[in-house]
N, C-alpha and C. Protein backbone atom coordinates (compact mmCIF):
# COMPACT_ATOMS: atom_id res chain seq x y z
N UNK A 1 0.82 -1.19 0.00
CA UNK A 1 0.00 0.00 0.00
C UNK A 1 0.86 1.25 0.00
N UNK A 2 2.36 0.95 0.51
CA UNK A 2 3.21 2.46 0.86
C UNK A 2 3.21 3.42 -0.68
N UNK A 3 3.21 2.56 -2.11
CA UNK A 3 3.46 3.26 -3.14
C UNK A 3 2.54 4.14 -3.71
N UNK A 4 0.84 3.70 -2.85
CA UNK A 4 -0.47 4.00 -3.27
C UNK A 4 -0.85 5.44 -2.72
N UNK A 5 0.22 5.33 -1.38
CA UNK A 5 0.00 6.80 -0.44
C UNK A 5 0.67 8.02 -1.06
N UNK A 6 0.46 8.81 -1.45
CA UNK A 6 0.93 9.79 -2.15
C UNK A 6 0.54 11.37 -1.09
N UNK A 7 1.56 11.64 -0.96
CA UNK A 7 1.14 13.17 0.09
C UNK A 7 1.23 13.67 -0.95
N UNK A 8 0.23 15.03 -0.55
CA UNK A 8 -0.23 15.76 -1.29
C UNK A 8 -0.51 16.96 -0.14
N UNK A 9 0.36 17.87 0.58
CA UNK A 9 -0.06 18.38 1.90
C UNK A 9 -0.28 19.54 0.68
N UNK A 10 -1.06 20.61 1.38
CA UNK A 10 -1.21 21.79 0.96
C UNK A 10 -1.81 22.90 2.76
N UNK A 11 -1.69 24.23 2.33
CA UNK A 11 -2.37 24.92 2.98
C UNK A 11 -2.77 26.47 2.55
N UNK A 12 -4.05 26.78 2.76
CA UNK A 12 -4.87 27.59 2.10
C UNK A 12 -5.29 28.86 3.07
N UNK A 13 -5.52 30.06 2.99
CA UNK A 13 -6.09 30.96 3.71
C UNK A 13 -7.60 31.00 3.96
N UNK A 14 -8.28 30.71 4.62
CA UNK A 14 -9.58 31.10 5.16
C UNK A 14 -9.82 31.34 6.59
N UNK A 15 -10.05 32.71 6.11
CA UNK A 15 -10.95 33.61 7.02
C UNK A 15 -9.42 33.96 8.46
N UNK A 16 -8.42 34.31 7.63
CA UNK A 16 -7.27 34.69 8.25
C UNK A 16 -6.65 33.74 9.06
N UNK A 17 -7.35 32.45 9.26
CA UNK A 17 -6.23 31.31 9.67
C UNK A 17 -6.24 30.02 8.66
N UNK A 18 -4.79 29.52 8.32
CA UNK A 18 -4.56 28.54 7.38
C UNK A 18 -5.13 27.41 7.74
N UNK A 19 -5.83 26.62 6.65
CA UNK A 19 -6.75 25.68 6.59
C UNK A 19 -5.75 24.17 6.21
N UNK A 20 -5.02 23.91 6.92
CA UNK A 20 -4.12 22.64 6.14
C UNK A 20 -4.78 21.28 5.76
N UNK A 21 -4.12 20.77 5.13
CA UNK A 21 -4.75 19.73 3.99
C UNK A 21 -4.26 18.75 4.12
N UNK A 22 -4.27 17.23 4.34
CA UNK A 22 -3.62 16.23 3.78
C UNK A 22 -4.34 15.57 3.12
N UNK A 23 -3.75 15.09 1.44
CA UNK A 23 -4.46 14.56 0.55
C UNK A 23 -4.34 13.01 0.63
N UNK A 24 -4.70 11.92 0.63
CA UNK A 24 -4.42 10.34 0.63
C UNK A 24 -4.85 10.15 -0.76
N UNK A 25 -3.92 9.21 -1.43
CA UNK A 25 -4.90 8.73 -2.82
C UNK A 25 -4.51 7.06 -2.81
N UNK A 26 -5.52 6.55 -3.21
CA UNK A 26 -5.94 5.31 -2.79
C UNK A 26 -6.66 5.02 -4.77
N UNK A 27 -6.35 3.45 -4.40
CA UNK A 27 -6.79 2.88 -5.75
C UNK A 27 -8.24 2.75 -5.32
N UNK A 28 -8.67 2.01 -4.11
CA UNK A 28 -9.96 2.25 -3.72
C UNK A 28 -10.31 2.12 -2.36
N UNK A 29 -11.70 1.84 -2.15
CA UNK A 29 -12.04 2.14 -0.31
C UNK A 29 -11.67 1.34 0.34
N UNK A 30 -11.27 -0.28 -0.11
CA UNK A 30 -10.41 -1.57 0.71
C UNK A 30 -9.03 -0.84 1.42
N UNK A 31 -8.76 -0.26 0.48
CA UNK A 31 -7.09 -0.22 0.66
C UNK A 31 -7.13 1.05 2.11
N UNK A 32 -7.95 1.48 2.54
CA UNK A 32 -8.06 2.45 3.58
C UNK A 32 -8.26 1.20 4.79
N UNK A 33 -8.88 0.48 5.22
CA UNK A 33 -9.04 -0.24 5.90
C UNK A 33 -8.01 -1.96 5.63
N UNK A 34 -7.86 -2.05 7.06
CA UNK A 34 -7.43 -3.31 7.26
C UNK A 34 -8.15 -4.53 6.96
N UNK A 35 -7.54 -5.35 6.02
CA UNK A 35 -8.21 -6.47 5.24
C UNK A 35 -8.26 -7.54 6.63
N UNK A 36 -7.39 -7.12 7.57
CA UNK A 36 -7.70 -8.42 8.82
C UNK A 36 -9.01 -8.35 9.49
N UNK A 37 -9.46 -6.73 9.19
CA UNK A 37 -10.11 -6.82 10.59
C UNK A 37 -11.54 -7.10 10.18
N UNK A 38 -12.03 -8.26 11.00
CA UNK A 38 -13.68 -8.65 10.90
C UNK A 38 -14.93 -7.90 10.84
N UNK A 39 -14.40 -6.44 11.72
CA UNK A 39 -15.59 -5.51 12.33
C UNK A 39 -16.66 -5.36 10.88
N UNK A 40 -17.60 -4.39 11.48
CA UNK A 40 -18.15 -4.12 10.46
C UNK A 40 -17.82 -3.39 9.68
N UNK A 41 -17.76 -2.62 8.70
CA UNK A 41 -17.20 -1.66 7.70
C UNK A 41 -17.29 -0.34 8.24
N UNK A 42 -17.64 0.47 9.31
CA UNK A 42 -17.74 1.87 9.75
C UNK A 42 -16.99 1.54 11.23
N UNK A 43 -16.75 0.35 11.93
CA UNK A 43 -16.22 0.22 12.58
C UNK A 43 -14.73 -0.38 12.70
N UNK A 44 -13.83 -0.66 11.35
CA UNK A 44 -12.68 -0.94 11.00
C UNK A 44 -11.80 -0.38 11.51
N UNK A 45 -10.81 -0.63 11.60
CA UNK A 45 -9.32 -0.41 11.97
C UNK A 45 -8.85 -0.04 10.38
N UNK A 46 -8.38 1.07 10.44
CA UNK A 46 -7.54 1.80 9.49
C UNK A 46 -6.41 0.72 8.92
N UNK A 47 -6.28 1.28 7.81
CA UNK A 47 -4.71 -0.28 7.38
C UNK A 47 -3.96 1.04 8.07
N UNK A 48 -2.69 0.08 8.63
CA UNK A 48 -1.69 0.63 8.90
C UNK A 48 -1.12 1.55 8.24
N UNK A 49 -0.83 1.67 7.03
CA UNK A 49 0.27 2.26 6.65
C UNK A 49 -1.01 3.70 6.40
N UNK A 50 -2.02 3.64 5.95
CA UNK A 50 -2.86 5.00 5.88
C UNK A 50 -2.98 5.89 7.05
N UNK A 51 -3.26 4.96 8.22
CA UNK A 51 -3.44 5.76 9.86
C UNK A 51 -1.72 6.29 9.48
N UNK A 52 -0.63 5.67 10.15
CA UNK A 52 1.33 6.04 10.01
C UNK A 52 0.67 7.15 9.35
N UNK A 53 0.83 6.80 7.42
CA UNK A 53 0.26 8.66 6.75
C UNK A 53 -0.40 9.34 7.54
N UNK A 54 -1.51 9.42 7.42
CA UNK A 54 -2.28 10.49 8.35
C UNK A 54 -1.64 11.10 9.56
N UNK A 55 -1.30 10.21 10.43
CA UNK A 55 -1.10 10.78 11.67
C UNK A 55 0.65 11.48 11.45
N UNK A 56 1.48 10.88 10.35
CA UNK A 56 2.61 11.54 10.45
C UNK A 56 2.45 13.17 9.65
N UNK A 57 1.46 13.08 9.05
CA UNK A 57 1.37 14.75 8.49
C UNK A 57 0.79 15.47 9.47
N UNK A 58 -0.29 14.94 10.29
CA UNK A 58 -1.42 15.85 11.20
C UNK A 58 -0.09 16.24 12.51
N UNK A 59 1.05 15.03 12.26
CA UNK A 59 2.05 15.69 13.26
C UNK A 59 2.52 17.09 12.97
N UNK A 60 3.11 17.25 11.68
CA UNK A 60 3.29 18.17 11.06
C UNK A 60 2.97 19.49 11.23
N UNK A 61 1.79 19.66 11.69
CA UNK A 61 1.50 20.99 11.79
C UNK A 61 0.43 21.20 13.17
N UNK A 62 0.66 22.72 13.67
CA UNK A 62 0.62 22.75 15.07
C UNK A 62 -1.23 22.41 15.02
N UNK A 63 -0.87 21.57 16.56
CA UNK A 63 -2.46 21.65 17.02
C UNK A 63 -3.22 21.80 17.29
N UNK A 64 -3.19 23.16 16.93
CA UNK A 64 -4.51 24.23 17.35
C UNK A 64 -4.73 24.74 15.85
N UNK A 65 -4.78 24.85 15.23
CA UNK A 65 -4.58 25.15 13.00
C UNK A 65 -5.23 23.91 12.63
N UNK A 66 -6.49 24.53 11.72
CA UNK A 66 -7.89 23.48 11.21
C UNK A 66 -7.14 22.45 10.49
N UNK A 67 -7.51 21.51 10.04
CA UNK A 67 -7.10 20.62 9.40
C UNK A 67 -8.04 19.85 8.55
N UNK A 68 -8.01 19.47 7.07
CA UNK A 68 -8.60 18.89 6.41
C UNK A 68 -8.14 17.86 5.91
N UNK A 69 -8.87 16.43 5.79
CA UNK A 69 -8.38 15.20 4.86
C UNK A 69 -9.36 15.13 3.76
N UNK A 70 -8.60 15.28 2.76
CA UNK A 70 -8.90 14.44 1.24
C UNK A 70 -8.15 13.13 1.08
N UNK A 71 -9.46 12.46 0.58
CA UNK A 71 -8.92 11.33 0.38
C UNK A 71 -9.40 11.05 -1.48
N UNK A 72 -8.53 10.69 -2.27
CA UNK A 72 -8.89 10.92 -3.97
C UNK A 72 -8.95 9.21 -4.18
N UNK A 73 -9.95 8.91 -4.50
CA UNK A 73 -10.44 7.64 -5.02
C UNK A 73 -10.01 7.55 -6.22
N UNK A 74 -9.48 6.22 -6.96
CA UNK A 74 -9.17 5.99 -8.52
C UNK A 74 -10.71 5.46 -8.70
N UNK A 75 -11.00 4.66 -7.96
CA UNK A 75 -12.11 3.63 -8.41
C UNK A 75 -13.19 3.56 -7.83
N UNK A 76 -14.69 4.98 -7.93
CA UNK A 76 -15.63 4.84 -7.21
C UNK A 76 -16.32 4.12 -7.05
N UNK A 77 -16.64 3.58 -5.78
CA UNK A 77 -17.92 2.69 -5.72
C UNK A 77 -19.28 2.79 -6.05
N UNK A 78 -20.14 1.24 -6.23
CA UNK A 78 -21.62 1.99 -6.63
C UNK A 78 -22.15 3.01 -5.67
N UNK A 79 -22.06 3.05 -4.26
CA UNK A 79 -23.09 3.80 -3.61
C UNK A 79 -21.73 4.85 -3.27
N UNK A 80 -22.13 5.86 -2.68
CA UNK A 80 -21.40 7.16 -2.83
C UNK A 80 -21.05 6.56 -1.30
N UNK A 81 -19.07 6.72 -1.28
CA UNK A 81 -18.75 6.34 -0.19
C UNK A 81 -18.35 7.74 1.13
N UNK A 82 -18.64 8.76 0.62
CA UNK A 82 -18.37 10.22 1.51
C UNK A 82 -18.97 10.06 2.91
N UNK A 83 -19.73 9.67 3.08
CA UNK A 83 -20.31 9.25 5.09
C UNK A 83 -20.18 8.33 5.35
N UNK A 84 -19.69 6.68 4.32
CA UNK A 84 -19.17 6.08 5.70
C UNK A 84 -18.05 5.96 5.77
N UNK A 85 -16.99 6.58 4.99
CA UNK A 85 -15.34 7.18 5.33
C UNK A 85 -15.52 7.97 5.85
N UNK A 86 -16.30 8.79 6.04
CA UNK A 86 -16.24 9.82 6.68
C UNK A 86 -16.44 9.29 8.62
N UNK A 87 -17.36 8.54 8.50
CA UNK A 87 -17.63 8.25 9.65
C UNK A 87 -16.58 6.98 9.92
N UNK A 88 -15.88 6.01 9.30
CA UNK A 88 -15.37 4.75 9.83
C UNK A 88 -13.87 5.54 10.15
N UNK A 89 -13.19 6.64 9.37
CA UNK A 89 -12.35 7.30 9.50
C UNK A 89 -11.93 8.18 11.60
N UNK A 90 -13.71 8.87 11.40
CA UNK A 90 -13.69 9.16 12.90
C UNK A 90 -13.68 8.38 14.03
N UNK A 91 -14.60 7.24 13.94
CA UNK A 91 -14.44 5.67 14.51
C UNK A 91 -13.02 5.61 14.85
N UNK A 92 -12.80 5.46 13.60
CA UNK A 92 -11.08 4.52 14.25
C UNK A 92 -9.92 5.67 14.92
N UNK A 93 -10.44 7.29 14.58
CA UNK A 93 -9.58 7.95 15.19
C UNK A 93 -9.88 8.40 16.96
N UNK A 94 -11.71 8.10 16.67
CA UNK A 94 -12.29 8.54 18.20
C UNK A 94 -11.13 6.96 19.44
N UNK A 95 -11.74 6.27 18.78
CA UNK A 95 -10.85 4.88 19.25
C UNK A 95 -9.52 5.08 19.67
N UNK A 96 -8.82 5.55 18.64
CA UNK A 96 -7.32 5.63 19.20
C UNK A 96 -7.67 6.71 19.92
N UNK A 97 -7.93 7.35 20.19
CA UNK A 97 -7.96 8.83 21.40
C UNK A 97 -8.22 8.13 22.55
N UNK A 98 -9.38 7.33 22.64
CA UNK A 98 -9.73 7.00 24.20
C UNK A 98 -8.82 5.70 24.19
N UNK A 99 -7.73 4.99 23.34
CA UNK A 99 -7.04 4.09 23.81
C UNK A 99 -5.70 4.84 24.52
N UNK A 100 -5.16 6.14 23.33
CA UNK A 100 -4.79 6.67 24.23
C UNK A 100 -4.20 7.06 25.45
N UNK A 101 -5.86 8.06 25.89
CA UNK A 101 -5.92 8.16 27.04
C UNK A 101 -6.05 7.14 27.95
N UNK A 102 -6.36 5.94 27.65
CA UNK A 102 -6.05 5.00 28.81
C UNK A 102 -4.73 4.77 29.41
N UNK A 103 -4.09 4.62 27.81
CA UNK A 103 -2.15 4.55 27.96
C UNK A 103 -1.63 5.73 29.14
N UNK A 104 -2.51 7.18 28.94
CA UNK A 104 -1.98 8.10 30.05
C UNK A 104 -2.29 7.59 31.55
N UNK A 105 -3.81 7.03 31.43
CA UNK A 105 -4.27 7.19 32.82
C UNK A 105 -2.98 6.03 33.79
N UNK A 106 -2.84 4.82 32.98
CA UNK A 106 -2.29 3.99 33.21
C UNK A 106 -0.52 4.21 33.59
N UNK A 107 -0.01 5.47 32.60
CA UNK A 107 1.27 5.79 32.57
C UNK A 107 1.54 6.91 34.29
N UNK A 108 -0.08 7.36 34.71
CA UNK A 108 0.10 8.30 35.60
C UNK A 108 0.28 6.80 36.79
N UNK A 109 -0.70 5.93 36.92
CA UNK A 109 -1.00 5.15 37.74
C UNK A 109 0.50 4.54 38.07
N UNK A 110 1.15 4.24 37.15
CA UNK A 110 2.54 3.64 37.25
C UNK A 110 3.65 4.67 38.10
N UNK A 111 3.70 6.15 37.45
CA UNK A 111 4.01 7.12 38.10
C UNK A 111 4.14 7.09 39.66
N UNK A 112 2.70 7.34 40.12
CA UNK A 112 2.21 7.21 41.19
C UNK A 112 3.05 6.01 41.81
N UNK A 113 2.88 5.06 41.48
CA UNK A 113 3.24 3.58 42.15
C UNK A 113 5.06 3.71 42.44
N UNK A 114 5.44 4.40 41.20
CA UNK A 114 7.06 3.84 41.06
C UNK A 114 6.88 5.26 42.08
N UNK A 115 6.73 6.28 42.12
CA UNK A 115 7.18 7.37 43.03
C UNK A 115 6.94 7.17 44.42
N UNK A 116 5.77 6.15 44.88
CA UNK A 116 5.81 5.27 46.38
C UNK A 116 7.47 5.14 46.65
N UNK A 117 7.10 3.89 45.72
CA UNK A 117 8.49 2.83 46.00
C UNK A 117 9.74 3.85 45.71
N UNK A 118 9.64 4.77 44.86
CA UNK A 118 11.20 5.48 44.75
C UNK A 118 11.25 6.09 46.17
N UNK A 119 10.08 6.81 46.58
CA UNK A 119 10.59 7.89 48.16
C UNK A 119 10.96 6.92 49.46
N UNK A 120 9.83 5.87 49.07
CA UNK A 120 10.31 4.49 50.04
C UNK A 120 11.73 4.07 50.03
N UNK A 121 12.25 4.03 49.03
CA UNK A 121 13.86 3.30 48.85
C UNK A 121 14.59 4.98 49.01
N UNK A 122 14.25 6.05 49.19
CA UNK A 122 15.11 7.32 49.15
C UNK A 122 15.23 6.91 50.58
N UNK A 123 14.31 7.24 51.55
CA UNK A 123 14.01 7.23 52.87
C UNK A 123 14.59 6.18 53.14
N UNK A 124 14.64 5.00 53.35
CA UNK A 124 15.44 3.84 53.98
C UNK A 124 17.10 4.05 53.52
N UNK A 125 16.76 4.21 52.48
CA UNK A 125 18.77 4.58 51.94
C UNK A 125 19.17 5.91 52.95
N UNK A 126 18.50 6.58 52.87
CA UNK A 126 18.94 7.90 53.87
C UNK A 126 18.99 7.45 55.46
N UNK A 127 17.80 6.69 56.02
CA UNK A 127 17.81 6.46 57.29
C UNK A 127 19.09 5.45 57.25
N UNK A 128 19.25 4.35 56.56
CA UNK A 128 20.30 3.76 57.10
C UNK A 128 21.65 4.20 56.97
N UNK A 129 21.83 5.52 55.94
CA UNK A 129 23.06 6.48 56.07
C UNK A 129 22.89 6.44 57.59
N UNK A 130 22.29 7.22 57.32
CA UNK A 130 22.36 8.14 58.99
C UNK A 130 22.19 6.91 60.36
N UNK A 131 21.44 6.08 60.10
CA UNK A 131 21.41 5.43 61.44
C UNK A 131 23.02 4.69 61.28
N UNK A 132 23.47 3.43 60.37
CA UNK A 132 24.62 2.96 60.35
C UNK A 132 25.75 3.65 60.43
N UNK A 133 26.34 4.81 60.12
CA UNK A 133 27.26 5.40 59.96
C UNK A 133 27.61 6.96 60.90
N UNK A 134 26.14 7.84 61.06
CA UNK A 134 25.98 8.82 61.67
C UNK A 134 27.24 9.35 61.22
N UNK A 135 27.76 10.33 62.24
CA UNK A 135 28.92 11.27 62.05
C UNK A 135 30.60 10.44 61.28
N UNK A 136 30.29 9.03 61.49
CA UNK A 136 31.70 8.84 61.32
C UNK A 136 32.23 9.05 60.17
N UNK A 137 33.66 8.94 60.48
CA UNK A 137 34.74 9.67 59.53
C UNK A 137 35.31 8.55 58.76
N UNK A 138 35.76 8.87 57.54
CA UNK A 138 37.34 8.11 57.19
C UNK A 138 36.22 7.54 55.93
N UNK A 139 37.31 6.98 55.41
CA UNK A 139 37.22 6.84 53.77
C UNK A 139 36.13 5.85 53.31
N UNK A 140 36.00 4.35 54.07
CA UNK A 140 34.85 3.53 53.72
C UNK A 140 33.64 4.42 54.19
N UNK A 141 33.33 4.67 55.72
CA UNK A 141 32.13 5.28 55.77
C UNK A 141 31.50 5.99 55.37
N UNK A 142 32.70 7.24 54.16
CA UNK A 142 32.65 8.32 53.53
C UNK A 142 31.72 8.18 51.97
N UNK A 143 32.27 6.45 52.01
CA UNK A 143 31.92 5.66 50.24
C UNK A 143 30.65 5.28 50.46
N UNK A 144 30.36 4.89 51.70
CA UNK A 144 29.31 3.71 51.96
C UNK A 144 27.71 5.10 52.45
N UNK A 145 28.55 6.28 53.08
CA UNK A 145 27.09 6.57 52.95
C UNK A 145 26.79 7.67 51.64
N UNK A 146 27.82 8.36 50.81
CA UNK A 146 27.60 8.52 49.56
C UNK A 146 27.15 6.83 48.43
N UNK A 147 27.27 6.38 48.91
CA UNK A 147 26.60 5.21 47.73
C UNK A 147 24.86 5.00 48.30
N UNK A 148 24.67 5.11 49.49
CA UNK A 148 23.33 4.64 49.63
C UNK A 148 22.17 6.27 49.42
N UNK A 149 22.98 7.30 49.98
CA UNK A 149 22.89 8.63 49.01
C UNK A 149 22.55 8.20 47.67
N UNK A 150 23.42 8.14 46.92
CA UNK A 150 23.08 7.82 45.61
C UNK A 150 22.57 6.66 45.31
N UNK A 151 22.39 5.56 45.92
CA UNK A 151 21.22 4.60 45.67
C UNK A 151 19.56 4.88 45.53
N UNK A 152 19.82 5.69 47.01
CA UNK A 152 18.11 6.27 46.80
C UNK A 152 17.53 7.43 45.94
N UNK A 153 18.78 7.97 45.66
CA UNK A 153 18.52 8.75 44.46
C UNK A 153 18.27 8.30 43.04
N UNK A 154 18.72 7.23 42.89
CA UNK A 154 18.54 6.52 41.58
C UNK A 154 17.33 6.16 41.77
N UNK A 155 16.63 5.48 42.87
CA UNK A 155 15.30 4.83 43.03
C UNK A 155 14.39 5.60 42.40
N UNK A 156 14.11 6.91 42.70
CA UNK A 156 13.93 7.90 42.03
C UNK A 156 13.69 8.39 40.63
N UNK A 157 14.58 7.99 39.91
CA UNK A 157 14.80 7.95 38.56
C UNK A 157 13.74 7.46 37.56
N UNK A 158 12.54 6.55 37.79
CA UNK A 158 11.68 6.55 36.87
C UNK A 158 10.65 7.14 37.50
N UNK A 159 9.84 7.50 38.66
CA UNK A 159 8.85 8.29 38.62
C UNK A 159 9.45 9.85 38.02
N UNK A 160 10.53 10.31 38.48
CA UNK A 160 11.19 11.58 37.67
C UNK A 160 11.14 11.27 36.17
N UNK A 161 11.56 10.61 35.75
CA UNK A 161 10.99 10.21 34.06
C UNK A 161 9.82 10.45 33.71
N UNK A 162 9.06 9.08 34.36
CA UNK A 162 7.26 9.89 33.63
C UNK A 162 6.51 11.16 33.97
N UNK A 163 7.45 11.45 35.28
CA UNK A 163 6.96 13.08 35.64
C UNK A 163 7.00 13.84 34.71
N UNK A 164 8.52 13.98 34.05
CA UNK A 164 8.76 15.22 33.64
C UNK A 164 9.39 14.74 31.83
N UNK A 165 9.15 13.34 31.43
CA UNK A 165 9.24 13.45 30.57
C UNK A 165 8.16 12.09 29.74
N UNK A 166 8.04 11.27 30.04
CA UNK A 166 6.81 10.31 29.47
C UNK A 166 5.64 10.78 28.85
N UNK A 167 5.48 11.39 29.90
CA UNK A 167 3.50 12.10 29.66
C UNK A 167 3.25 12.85 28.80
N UNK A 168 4.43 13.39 28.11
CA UNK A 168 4.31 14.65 27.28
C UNK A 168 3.71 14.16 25.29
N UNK A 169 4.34 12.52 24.98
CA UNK A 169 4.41 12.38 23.42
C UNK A 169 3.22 11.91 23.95
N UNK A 170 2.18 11.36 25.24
CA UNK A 170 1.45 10.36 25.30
C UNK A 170 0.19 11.48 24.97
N UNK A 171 0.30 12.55 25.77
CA UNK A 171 -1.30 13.75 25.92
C UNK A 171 -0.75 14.33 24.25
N UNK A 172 0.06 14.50 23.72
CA UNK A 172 0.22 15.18 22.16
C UNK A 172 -0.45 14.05 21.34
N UNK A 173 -0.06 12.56 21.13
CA UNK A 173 -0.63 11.45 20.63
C UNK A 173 -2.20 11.62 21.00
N UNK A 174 -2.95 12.04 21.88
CA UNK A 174 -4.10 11.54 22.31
C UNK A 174 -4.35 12.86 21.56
N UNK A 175 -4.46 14.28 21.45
CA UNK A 175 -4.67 15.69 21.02
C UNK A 175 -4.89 15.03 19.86
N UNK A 176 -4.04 14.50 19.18
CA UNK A 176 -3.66 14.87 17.64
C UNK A 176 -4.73 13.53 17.28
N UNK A 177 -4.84 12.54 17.87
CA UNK A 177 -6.43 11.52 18.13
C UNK A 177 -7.30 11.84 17.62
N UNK A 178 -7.51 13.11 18.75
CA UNK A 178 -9.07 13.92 18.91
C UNK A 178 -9.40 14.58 17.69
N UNK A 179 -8.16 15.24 17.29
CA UNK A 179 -8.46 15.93 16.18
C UNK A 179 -8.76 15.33 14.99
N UNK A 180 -7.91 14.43 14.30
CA UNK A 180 -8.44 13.56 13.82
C UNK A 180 -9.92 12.77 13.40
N UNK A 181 -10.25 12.55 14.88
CA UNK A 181 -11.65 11.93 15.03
C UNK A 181 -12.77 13.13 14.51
N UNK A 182 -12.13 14.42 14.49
CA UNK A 182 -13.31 15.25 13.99
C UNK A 182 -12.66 15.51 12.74
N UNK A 183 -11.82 15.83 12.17
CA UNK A 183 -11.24 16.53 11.28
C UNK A 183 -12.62 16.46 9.96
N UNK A 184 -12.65 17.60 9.06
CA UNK A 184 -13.24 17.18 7.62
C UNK A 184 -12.75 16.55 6.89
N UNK A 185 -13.77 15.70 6.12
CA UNK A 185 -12.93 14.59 4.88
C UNK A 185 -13.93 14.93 3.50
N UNK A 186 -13.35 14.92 2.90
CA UNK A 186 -13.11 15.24 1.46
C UNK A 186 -13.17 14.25 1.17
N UNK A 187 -13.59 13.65 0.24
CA UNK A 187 -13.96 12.21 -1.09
C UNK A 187 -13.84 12.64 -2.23
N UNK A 188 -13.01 12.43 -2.91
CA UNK A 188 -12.70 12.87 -4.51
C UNK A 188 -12.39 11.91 -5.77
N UNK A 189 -13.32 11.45 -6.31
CA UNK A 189 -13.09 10.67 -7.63
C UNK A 189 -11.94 11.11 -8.37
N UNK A 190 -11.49 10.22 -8.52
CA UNK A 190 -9.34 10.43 -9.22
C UNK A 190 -9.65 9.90 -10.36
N UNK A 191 -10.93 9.53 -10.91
CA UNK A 191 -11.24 8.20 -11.85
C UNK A 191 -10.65 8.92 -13.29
């Protein structure tokens, strides 16, 4: 299907903010949907490589700026296919949004959990500095309570990750979802 995808980005002026475009062209309406999936036809899973397109152009440009999909048919079908691409398109993008956001709720829940256990292992590494060693001097005690120092500081190290850096591609992925799931679609005979 990768040779069938043809970008075609454009962007247009209306009404003083740019209207961006991504065009898909497709031999026909199979090739938009996954030939695995059983569902019904408005409830399909996107073929892979069309969702990858889509979602790598809608990366493209910022997420707050309208966005339009055309999609150019070679080979129209008998009944006019503009509402239920239109609708199996939002389906599968409303879908990935609330899968998503589960991935966040789940990525916070982990957060939460590993930041227990990290302050738990900070606190015992610190108390047993201080209780085993207290004031003393000289070179092992010097190693031994800088290492448990820095043990519990490492513990640390993945709730500080999804804090301050995990959560961020996961809520942009779920945005760029949403948008998606509404975006306008365009149907265009290529015939």
């Amino acid at each position: 299907m990768k040779d069938t995808l043809t970008p075609e980005v454009t962007a247009r002026s209306s009404e003083s903010q740019e209207v961006r475009s991504i065009s898909l062209k497709v031999h026909d309406v199979s090739q938009l949907f996954n030939s695995m999936d059983p569902s019904p036809f408005l409830e399909k899973d996107l073929d892979d490589d069309a969702e990858d397109f889509i979602v790598s152009w809608a990366r493209e440009f910022p997420i707050d700026e309208p966005l339009k999909l055309r999609i150019h048919l070679e080979h129209w079908p008998s009944e006019n296919p503009e509402s239920m691409i239109e609708q199996a398109v939002h389906n599968h993008f409303a879908h990935r949004a609330e899968l998503t956001n589960l991935e966040f709720r789940a990525l916070m829940k982990q957060g939460r959990l590993s930041l227990i256990i990290g302050l738990s292992a900070l606190a015992v590494c610190l108390g047993l500095s201080k209780a085993l060693l207290g004031a003393e001097s000289g070179t092992w005690p010097s190693i031994l309570r800088e290492g448990l120092t820095i043990a519990g500081w490492v513990a640390m190290w993945r709730p500080m990750e999804i804090y301050l850096y995990d959560w961020w591609p996961v809520r942009r992925r779920s945005r760029i979802y949403t948008k998606l799931s509404q975006v306008p679609i365009e149907v265009l005979h290529n015939g």
